[in-house]
Protein backbone atom coordinates (compact mmCIF):
# COMPACT_ATOMS: atom_id res chain seq x y z
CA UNK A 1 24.77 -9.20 -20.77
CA UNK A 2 27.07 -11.25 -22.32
CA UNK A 3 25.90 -11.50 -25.57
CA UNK A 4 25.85 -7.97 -25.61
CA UNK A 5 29.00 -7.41 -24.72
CA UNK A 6 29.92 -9.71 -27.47
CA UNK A 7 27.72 -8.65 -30.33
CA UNK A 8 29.21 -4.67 -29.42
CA UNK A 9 33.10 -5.99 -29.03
CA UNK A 10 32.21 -7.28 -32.51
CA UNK A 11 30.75 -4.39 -33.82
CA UNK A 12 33.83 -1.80 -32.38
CA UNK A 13 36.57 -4.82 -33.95
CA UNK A 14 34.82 -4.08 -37.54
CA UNK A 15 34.92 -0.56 -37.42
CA UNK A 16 38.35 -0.58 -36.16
CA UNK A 17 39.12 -3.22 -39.14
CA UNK A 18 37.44 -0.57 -41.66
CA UNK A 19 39.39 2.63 -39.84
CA UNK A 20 42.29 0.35 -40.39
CA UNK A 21 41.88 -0.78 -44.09
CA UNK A 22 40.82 2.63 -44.97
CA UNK A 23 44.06 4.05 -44.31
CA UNK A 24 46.33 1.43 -45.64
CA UNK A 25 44.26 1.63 -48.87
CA UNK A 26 43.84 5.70 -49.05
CA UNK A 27 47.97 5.43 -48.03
CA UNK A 28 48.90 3.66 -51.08
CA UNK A 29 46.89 6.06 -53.70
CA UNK A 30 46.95 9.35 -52.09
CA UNK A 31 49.80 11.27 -52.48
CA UNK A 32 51.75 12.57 -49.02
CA UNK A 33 50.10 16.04 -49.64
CA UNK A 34 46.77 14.76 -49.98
CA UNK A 35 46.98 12.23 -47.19
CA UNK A 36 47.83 14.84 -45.02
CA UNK A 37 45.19 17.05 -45.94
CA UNK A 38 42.58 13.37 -45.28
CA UNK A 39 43.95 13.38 -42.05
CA UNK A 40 43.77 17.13 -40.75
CA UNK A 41 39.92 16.65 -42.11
CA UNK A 42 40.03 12.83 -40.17
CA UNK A 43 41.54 14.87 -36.99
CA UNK A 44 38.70 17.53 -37.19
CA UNK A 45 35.78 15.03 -37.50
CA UNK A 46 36.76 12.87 -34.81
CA UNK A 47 38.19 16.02 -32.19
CA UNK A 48 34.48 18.13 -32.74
CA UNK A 49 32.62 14.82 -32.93
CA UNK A 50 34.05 13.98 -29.22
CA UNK A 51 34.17 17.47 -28.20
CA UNK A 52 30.67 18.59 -29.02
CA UNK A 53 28.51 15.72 -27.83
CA UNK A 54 29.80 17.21 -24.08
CA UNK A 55 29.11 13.46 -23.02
CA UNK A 56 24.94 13.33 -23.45
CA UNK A 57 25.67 10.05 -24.59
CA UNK A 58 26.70 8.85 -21.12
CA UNK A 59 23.95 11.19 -19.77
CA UNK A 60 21.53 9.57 -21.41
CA UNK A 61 22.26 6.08 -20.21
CA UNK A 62 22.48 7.60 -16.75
CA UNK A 63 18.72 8.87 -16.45
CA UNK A 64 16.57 7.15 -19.10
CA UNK A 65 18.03 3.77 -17.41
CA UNK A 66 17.30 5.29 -13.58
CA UNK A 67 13.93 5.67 -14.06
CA UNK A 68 10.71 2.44 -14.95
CA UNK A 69 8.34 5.69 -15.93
CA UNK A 70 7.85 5.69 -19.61
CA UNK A 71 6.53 8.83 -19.54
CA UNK A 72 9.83 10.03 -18.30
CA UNK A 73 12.45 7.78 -20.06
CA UNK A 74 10.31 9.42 -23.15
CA UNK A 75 11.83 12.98 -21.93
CA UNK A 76 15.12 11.46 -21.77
CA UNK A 77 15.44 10.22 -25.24
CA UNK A 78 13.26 13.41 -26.58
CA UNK A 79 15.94 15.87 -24.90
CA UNK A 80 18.74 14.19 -25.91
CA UNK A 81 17.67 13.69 -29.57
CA UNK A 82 17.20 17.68 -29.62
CA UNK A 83 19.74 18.94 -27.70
CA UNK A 84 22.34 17.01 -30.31
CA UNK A 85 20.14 17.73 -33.08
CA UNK A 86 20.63 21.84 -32.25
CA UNK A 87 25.10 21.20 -31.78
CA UNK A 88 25.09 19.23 -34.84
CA UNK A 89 23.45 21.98 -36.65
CA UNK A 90 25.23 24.93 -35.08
CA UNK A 91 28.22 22.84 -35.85
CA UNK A 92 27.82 22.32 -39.70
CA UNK A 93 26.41 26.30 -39.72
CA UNK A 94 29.73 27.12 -37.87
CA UNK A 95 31.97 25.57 -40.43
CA UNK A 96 30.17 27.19 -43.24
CA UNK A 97 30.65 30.37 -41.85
CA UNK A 98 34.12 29.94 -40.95
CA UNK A 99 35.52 28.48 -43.76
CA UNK A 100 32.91 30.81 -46.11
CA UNK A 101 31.83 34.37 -46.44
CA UNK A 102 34.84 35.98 -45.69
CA UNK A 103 35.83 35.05 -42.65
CA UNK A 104 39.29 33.48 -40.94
CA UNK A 105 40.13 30.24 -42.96
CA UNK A 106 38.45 31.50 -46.47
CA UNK A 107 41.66 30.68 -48.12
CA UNK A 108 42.10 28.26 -46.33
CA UNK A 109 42.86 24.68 -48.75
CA UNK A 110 40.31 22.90 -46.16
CA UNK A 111 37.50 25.11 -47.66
CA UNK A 112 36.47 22.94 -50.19
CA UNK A 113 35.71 20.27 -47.76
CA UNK A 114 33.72 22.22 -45.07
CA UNK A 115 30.07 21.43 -46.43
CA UNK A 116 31.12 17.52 -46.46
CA UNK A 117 32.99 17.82 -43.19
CA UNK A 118 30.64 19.80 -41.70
CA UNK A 119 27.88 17.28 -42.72
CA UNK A 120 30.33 14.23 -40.93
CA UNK A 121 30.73 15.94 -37.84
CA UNK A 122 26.61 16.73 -37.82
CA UNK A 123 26.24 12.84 -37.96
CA UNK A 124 29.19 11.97 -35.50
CA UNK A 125 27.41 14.11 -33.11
CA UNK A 126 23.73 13.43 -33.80
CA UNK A 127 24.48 9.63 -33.79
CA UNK A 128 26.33 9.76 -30.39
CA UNK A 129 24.14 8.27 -28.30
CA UNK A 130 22.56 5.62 -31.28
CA UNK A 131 25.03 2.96 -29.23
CA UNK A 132 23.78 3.65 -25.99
CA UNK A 133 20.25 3.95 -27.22
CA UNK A 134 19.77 0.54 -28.94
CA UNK A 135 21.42 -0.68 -25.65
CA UNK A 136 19.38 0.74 -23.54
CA UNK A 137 15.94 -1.14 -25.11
CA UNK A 138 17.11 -4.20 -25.12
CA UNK A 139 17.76 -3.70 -29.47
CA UNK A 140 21.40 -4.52 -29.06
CA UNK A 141 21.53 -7.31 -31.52
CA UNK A 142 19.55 -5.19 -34.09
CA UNK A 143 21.99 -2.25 -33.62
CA UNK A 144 25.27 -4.71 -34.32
CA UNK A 145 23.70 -6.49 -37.07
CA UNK A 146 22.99 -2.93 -38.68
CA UNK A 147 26.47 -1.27 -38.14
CA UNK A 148 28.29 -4.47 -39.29
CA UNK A 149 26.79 -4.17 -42.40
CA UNK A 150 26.65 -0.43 -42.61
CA UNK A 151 30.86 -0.78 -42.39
CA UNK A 152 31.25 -3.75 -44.82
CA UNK A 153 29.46 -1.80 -47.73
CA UNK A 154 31.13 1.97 -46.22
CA UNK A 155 34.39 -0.15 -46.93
CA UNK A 156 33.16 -1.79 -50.34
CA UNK A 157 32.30 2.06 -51.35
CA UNK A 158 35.01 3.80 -49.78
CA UNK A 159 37.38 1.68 -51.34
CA UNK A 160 35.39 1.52 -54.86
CA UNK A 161 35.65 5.62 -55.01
CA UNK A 162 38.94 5.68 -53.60
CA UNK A 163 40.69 3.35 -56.59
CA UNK A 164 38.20 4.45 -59.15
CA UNK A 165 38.47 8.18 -59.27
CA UNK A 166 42.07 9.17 -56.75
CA UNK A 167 40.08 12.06 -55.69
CA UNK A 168 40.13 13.22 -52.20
CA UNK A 169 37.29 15.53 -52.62
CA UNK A 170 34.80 13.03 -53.64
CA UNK A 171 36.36 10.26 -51.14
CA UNK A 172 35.26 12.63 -48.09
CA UNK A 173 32.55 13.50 -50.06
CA UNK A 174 31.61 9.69 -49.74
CA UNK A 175 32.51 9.63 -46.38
CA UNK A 176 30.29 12.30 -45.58
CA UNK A 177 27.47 10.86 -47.02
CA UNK A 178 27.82 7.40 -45.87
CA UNK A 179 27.67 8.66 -42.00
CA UNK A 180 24.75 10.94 -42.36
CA UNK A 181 22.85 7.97 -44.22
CA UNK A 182 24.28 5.47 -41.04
CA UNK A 183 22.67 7.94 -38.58
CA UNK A 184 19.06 8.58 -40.61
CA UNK A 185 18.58 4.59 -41.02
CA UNK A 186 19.18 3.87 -37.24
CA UNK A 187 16.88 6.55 -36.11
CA UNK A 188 14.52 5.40 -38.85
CA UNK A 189 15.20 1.47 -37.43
CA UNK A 190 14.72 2.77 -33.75
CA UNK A 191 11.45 4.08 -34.77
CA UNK A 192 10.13 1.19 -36.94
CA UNK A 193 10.70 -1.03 -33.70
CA UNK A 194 9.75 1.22 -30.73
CA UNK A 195 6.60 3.44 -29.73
CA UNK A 196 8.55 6.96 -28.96
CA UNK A 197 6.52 9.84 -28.11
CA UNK A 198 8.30 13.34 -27.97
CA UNK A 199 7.90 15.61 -25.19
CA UNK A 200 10.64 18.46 -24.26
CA UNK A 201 11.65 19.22 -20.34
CA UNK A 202 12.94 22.11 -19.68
CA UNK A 203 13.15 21.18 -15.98
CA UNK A 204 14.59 17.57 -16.68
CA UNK A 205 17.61 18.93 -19.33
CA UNK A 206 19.10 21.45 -16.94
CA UNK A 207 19.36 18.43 -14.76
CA UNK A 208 21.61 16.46 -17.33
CA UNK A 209 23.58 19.42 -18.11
CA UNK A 210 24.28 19.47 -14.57
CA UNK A 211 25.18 15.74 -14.54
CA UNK A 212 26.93 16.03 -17.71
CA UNK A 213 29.60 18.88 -16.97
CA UNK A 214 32.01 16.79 -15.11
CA UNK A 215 31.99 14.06 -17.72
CA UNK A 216 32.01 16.01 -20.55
CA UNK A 217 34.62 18.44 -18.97
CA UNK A 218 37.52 15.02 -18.73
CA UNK A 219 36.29 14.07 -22.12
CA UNK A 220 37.35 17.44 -23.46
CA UNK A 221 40.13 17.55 -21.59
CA UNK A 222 41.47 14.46 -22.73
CA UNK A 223 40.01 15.08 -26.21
CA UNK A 224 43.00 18.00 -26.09
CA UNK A 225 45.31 15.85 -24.73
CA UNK A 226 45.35 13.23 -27.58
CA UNK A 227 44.95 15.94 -30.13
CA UNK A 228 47.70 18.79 -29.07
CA UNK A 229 50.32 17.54 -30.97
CA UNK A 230 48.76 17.12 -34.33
CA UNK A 231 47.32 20.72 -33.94
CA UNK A 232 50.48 22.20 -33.20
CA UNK A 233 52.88 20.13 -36.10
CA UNK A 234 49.66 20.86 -38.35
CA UNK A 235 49.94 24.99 -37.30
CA UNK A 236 53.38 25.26 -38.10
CA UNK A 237 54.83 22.46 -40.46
CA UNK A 238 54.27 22.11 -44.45
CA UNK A 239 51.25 19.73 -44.62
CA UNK A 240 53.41 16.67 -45.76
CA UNK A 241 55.19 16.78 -43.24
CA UNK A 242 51.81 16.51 -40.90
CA UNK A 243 50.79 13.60 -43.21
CA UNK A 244 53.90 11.52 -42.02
CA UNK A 245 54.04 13.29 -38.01
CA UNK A 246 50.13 12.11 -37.91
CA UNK A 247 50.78 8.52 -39.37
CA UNK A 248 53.20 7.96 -36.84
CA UNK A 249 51.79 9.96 -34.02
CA UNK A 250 48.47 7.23 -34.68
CA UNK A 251 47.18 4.59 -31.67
CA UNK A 252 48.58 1.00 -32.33
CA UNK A 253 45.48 -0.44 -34.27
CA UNK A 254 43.55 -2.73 -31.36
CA UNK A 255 45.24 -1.64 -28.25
CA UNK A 256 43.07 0.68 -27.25
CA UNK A 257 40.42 -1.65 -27.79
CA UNK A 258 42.33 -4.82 -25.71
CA UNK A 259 42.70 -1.86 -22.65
CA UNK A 260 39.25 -1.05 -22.67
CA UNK A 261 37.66 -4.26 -22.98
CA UNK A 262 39.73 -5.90 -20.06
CA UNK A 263 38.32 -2.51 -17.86
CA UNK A 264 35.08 -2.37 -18.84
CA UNK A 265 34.92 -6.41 -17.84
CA UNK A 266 36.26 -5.35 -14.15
CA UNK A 267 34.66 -2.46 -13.62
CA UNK A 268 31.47 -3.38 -12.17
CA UNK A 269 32.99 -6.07 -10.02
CA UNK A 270 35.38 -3.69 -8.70
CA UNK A 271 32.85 -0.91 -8.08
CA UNK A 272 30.91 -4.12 -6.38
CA UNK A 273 33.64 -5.28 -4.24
CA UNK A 274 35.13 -2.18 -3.05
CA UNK A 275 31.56 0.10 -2.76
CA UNK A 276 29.09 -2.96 -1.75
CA UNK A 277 31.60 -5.33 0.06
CA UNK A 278 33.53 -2.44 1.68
CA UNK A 279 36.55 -4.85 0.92
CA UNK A 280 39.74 -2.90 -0.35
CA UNK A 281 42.05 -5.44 0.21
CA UNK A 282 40.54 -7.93 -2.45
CA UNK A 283 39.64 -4.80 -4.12
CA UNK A 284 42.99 -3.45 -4.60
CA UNK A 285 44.07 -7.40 -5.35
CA UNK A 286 41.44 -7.97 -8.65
CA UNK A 287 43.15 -4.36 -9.92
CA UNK A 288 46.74 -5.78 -8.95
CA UNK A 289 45.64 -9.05 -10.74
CA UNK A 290 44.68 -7.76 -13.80
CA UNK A 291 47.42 -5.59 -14.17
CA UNK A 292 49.90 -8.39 -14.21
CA UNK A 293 47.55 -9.72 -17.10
CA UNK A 294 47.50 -7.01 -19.36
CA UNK A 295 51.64 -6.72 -18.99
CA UNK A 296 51.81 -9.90 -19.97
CA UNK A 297 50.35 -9.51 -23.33
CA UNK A 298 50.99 -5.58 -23.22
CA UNK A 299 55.19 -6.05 -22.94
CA UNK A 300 55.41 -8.25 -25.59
CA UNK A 301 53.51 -6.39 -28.15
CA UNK A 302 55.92 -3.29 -26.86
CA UNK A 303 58.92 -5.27 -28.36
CA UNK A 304 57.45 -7.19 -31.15
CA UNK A 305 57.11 -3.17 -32.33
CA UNK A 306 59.80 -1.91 -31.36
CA UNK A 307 61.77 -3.96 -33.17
CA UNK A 308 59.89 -4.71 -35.96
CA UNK A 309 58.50 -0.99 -36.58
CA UNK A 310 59.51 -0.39 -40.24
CA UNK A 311 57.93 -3.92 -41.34
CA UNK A 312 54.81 -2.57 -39.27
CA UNK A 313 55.17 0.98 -40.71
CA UNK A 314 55.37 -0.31 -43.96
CA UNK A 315 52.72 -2.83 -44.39
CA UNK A 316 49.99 -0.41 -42.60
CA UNK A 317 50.93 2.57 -44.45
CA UNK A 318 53.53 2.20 -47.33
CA UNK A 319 57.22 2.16 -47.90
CA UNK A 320 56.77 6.02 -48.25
CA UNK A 321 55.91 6.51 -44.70
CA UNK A 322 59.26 4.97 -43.40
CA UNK A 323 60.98 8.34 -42.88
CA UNK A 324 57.79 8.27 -39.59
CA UNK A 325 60.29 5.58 -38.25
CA UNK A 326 61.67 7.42 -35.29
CA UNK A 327 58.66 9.67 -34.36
CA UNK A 328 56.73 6.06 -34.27
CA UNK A 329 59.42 5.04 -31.52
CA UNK A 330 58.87 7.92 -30.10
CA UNK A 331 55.14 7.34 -29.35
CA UNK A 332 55.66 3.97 -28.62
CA UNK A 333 57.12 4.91 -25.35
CA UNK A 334 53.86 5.50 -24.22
CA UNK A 335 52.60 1.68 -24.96
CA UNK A 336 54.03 -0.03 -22.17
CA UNK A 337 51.84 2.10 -20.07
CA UNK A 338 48.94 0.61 -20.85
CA UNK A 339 49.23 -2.31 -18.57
CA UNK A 340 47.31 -0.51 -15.82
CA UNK A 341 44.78 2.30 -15.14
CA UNK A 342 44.88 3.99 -12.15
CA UNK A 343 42.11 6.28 -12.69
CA UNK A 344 39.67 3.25 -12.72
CA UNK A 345 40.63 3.26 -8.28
CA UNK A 346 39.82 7.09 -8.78
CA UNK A 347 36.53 6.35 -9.98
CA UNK A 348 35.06 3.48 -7.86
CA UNK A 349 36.23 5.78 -5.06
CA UNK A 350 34.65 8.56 -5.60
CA UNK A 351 37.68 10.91 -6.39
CA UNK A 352 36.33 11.83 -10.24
CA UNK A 353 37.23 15.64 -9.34
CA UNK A 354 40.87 14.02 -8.74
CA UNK A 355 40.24 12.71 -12.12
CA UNK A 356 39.87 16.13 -13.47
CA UNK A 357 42.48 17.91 -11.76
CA UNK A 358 45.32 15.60 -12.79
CA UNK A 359 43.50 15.80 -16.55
CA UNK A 360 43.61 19.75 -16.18
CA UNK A 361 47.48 20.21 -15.17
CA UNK A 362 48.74 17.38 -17.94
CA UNK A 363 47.18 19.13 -20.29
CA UNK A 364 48.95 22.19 -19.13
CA UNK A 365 51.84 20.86 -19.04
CA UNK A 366 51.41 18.68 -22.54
CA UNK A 367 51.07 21.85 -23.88
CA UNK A 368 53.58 24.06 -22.26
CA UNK A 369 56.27 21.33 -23.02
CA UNK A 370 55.08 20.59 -26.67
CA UNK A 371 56.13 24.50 -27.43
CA UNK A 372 59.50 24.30 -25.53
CA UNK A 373 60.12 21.49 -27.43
CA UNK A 374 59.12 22.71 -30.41
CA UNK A 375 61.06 25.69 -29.97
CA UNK A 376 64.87 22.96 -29.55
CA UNK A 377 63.87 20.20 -31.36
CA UNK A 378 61.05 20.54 -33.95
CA UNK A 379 58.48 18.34 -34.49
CA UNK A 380 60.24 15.24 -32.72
CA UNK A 381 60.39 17.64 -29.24
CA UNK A 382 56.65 17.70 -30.08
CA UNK A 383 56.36 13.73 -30.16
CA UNK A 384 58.74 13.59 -27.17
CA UNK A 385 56.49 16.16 -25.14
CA UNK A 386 53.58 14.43 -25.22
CA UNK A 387 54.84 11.32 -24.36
CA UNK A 388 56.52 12.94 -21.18
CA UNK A 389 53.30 14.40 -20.14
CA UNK A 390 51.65 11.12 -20.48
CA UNK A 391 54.04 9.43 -17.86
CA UNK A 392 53.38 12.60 -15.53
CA UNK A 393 49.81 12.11 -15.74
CA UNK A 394 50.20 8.38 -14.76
CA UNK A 395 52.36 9.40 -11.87
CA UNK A 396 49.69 12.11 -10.66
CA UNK A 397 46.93 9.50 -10.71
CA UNK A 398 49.29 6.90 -9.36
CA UNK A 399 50.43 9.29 -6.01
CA UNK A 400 46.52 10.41 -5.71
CA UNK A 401 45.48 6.65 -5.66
CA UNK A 402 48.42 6.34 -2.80
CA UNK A 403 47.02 8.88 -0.84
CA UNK A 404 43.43 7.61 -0.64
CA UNK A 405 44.00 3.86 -0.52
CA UNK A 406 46.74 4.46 2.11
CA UNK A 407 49.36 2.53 0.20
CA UNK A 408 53.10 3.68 -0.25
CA UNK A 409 53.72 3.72 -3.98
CA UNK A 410 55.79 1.17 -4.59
CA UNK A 411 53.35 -1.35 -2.80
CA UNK A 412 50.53 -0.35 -4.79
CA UNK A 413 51.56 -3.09 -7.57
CA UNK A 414 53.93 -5.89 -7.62
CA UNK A 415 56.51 -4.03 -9.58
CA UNK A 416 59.91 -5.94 -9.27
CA UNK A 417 57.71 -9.18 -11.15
CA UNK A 418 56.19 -6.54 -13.73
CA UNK A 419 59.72 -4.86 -14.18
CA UNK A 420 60.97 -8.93 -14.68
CA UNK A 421 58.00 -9.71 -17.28
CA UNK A 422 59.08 -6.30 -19.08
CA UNK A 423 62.73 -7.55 -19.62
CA UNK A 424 62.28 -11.09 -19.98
CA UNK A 425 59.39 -10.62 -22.97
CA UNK A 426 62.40 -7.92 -24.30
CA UNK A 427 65.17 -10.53 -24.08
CA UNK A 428 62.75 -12.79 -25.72
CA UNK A 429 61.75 -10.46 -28.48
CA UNK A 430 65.92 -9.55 -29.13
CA UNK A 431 66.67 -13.36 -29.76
CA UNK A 432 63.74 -13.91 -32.14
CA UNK A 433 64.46 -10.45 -34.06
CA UNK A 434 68.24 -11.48 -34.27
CA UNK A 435 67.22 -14.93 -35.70
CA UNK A 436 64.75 -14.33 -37.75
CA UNK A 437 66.36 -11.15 -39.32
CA UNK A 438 70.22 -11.97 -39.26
CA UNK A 439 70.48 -15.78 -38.73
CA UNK A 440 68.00 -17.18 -41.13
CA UNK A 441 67.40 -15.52 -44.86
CA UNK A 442 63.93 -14.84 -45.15
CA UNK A 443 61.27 -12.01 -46.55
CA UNK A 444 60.96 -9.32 -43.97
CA UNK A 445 57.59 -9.33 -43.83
CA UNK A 446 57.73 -12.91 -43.46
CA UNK A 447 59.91 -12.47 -40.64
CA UNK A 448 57.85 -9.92 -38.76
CA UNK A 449 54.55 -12.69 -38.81
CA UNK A 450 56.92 -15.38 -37.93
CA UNK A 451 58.70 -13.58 -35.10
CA UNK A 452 55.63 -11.64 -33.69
CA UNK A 453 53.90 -14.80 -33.12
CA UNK A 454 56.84 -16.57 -31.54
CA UNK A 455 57.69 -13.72 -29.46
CA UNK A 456 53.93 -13.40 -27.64
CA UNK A 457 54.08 -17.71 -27.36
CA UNK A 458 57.14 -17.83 -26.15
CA UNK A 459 56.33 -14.60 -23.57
CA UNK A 460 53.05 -16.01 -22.71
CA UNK A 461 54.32 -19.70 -21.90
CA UNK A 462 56.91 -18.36 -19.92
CA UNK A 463 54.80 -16.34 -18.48
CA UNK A 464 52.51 -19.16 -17.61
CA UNK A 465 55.61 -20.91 -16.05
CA UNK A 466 56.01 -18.32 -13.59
CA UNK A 467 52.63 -17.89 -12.86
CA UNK A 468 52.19 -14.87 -14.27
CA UNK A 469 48.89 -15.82 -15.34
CA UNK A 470 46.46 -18.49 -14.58
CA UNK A 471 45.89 -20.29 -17.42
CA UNK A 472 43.75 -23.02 -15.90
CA UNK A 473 41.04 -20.05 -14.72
CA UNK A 474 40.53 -19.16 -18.06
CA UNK A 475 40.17 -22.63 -19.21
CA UNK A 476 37.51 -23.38 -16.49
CA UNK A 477 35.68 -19.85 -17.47
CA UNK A 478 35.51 -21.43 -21.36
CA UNK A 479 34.11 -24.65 -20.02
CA UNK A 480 31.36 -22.68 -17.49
CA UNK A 481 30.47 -20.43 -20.38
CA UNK A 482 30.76 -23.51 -22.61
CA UNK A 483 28.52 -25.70 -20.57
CA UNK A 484 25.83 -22.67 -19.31
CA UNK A 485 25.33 -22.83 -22.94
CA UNK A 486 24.52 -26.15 -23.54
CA UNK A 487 22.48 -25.93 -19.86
CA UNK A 488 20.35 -23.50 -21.77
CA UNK A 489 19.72 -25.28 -25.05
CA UNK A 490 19.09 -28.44 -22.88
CA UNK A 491 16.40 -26.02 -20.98
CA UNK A 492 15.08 -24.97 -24.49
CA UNK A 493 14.31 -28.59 -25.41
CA UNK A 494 12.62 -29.58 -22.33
CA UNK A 495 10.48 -26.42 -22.53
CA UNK A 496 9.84 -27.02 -26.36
């Protein structure tokens, strides 16, 4: 399990390393027009590809891993594989038709795209469950050793296109054809390595459409969330102006993946103590615990770009992106709350409709207050909005978890310390940026390496001072994982 969870964190860094190089590359030789054009098409691939799928992917894992019966796990993987097969397809007919023959967007300037786009959202949503499937049989390794190579040569050709011809039409054409090839080889792998049979149930799919509703229903939901304002700046701003609201508006490269990796790790042993051990109190303290954790590193990231956001700005995207300075800020409000997840309590306890309810009325109001703001302050009352609703929607899950864990809010977490790591990491992070910006001459660049990585040591040791985090568990976790391993090659030679 470990391995796996190693050989997939490896395989999500790389494609977040080619999403990442991608856009710094396609920044530098598109113009503003045309980069904004890349990413309305990048905004509808990835909102249709999440959208569409409804979760099956999850739905799959769910019942083809309940169940020792072949037979049946062969009805799993057979109604999945067509159920996505028939959206993919009624997706790529759907853009043809709208974008084509007449209808709503003919004119639109997306129209040239739609066969390639339609053809990338097809894959996105026929290869949804390819991660979940290789994991399922055991084929993990085979799976990462696949996409890591399928994203080294995407990037090699991506990039090759990109600086060889400047054209956006054949770069998405590229794009296109890259991710339809990714999903044809892996099925073509899966099927190489494992005896499938096909057989449809009728019986058994109504059952997953059940089970899939409610997950595929806070997908959306959030899927609308994160998307609102982009549609809204894209509806009624010139499309450069999108290019450099969408830049800005983008998730800190790595965050998201430094959130989800620390949950999915305590997941399970939450679910375990809490469900199996009927023990909230130690439950409620591993959620407490790693909280304090993630602020730890999360706080001093926060300042590190706060202050340094136009070095950041600039080497990800280009000096011509600067004028996305303050909408950046903007969004980076919304970083510091990533030190905890509330709904993760909702879950373990049962309370997923809770889940959904909260979802339903901040997208409401995301979407109520984007337009108001729109209305007074243009598109930085749209950036503004949606950080708001955010911070509502933490506050809703926060007084919900209250109410069902019988804790008073402000005992739920150990505030006063997190509030104290917040300012001290900030206080921190203002004498480095002061020094190494003001006080000694040096590059700017130079001085956003050099003071990013003395910020987060500095934060961290103090951190470790006041116990903020136990440095000595993680040292004894390296030497248990360290010396399991030798245990087993030791076990290896004996055996051999």
């Amino acid at each position: 399990m470990l391995r796996d969870s190693i050989l997939l964190s490896g395989y999500r860094m790389a494609k977040s390393l080619v999403a990442l190089f991608t856009m710094m590359i396609l920044a530098r030789i598109l113009s503003v027009s045309e980069m904004g054009i890349y990413q309305q098409v990048l905004l509808i691939a990835i909102m249709v590809g999440a959208l569409v799928p409804f979760e099956m992917q999850t739905t799959f894992t769910y019942f083809y891993n309940k169940t020792n019966d072949a037979e049946e796990k062969a009805r799993v993987l057979s109604n999945t594989f067509i159920t996505l097969l028939a959206l993919g397809l009624f997706t790529l007919l759907s853009f043809m038709l709208i974008f084509h023959n007449g209808f709503i967007l003919e004119d639109s300037y997306l129209r040239k795209y739609a066969l390639w786009l339609g053809l990338w959202c097809f894959a996105t949503i026929l290869g949804s469950y390819l991660e979940n499937l290789f994991l399922s049989v055991g084929r993990v390794k085979v799976f990462s050793i696949f996409t890591l190579s399928y994203y080294f040569i995407y990037l090699l050709l991506v990039v090759y296109v990109a600086y060889k011809t400047k054209d956006l039409y054949l770069i998405v054409m590229t794009i296109g054809t890259m991710e339809i090839a990714r999903v044809i080889l892996l099925h073509l792998t899966f099927l190489s390595l494992e005896n499938v049979q096909f057989s449809f149930d009728m019986g058994l799919i109504k059952r997953q459409f059940q089970y899939t509703f409610s997950l595929g229903s806070v997908t959306a939901l959030d899927v609308i969330m994160q998307s609102t304002d982009k549609i809204i700046v894209s509806l009624f701003f010139a499309v450069e102006t999108f290019a450099i609201f969408s830049i800005a508006a983008k998730e800190v490269p790595f965050m998201a993946i430094i959130t989800v990796s620390v949950i999915t790790a305590m997941l399970p042993r939450l679910s375990g103590i809490y469900n199996v051990d009927r023990d909230q109190d130690r439950a409620m303290n591993l959620w407490s615990s790693t909280s304090r954790s993630l602020a730890v590193i999360i706080f001093p990231l926060f300042w590190i770009l706060l202050f340094y956001h136009q070095q950041f700005i600039e080497i990800i995207y280009s000096d011509v992106y600067l004028s996305a300075s303050l909408i950046f800020v903007i969004y980076l409000l919304k970083f510091p709350l990533r030190f905890t997840v509330f709904y993760t309590l909702l879950q373990i306890s049962g309370n997923e409709k809770l889940l959904l309810h909260n979802t339903i009325i901040t997208v409401v109001l995301n979407i109520a207050l984007s337009f108001l703001f729109l209305f007074f302050f243009g598109y930085l009352g749209v950036a503004a909005a949606t950080v708001l609703a955010a911070y509502i929607g933490v506050y809703l899950q926060q007084r919900d978890v209250s109410k069902i864990f019988d804790i008073k809010k402000r005992d739920l977490l150990p505030y006063k310390q997190i509030l104290l790591t917040f300012i001290n990491s900030g206080i921190i992070a203002l004498g480095v940026y002061m020094m190494t910006m003001m006080l000694i001459p040096m590059h700017r660049f130079v001085s956003f390496i050099i003071g990013g990585v003395f910020i987060m040591i500095l934060s961290l040791t103090l951190s470790a001072f006041r116990k903020e985090v136990d440095l000595s568990r993680f040292v004894k976790s390296k030497r248990f994982l360290f010396n399991k391993g030798e245990k087993r090659s030791d076990d290896k030679q004996k055996i051999i």
